[in-house]
Protein backbone atom coordinates (compact mmCIF):
# COMPACT_ATOMS: atom_id res chain seq x y z
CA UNK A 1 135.95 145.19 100.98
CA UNK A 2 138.20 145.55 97.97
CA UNK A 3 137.77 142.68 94.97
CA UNK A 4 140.29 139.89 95.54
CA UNK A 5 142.58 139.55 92.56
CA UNK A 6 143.77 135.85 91.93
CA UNK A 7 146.16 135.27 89.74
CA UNK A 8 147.01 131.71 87.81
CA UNK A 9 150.91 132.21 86.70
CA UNK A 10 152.51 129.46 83.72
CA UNK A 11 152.97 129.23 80.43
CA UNK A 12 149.50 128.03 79.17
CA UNK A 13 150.30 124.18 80.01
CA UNK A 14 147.09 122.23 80.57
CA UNK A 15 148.17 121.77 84.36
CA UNK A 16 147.66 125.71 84.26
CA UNK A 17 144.80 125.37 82.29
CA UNK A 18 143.38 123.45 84.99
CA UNK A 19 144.50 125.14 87.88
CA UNK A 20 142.92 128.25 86.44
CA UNK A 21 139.29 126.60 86.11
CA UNK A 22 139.51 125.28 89.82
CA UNK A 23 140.32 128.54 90.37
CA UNK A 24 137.24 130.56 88.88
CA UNK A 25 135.18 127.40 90.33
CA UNK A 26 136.18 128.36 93.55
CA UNK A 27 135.31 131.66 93.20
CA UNK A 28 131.94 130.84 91.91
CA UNK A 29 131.05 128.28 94.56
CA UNK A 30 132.12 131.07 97.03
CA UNK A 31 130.04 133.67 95.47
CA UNK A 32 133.18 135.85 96.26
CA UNK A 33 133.91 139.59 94.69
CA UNK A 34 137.11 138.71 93.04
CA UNK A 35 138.94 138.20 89.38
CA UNK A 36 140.97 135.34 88.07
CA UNK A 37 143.48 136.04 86.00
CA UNK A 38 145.63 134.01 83.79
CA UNK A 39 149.57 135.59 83.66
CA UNK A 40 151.57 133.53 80.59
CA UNK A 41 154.11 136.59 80.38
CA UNK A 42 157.23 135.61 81.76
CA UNK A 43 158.35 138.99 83.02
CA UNK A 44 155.36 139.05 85.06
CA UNK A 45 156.21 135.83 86.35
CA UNK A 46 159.28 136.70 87.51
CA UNK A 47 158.52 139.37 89.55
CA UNK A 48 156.84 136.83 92.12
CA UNK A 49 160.04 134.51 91.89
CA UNK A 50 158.61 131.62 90.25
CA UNK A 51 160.51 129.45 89.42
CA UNK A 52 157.83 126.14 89.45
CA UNK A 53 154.22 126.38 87.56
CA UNK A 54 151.21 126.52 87.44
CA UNK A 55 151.69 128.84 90.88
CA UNK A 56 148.52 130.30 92.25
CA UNK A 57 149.13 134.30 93.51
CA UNK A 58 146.23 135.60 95.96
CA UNK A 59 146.37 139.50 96.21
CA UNK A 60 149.87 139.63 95.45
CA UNK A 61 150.98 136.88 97.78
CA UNK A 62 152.18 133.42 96.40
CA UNK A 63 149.75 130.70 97.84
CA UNK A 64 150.92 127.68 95.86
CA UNK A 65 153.70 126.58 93.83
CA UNK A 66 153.88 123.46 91.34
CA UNK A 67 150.56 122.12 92.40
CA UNK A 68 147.32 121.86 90.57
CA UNK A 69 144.71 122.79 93.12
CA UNK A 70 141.65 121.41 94.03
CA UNK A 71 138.23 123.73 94.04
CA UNK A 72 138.63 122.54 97.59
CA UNK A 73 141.59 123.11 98.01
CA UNK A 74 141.63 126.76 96.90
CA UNK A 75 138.42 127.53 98.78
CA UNK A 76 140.14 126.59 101.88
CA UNK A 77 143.05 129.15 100.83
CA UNK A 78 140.72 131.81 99.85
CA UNK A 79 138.52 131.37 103.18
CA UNK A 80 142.03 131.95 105.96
């Protein structure tokens, strides 16, 4: 299986900030093969169509907009 690439798009706001932590948290906890990755450059952004951050991208696909996650949370999303 291929590593998962997760993705924590906004402009380095400490709701991003945080939303990137529960993010590599998650990971951890899960012991799963994947990167997090913080995307601040607005171009990038845009190609997913975000218009409301922090947004949290999970192999390409936008799982999350405008939320701060929970580790919990983003376990759950990362398990389906």
């Amino acid at each position: 299986m291929a590593e998962m690439k997760i993705q924590v798009l906004g402009p380095g706001c400490a709701r991003c900030k945080q939303l990137t932590a529960n993010a590599q948290k998650a990971v951890m906890e899960l012991d799963l093969d994947a990167t997090v990755e913080k995307v601040e450059d607005l171009h990038e952004m845009m190609k997913y169509r975000v218009l409301s951050t922090p947004a949290l991208v999970v192999d390409g696909t936008v799982k999350s907009l405008g939320r701060v996650l929970t580790p919990e949370a983003i376990k759950d999303l990362l398990r389906a």
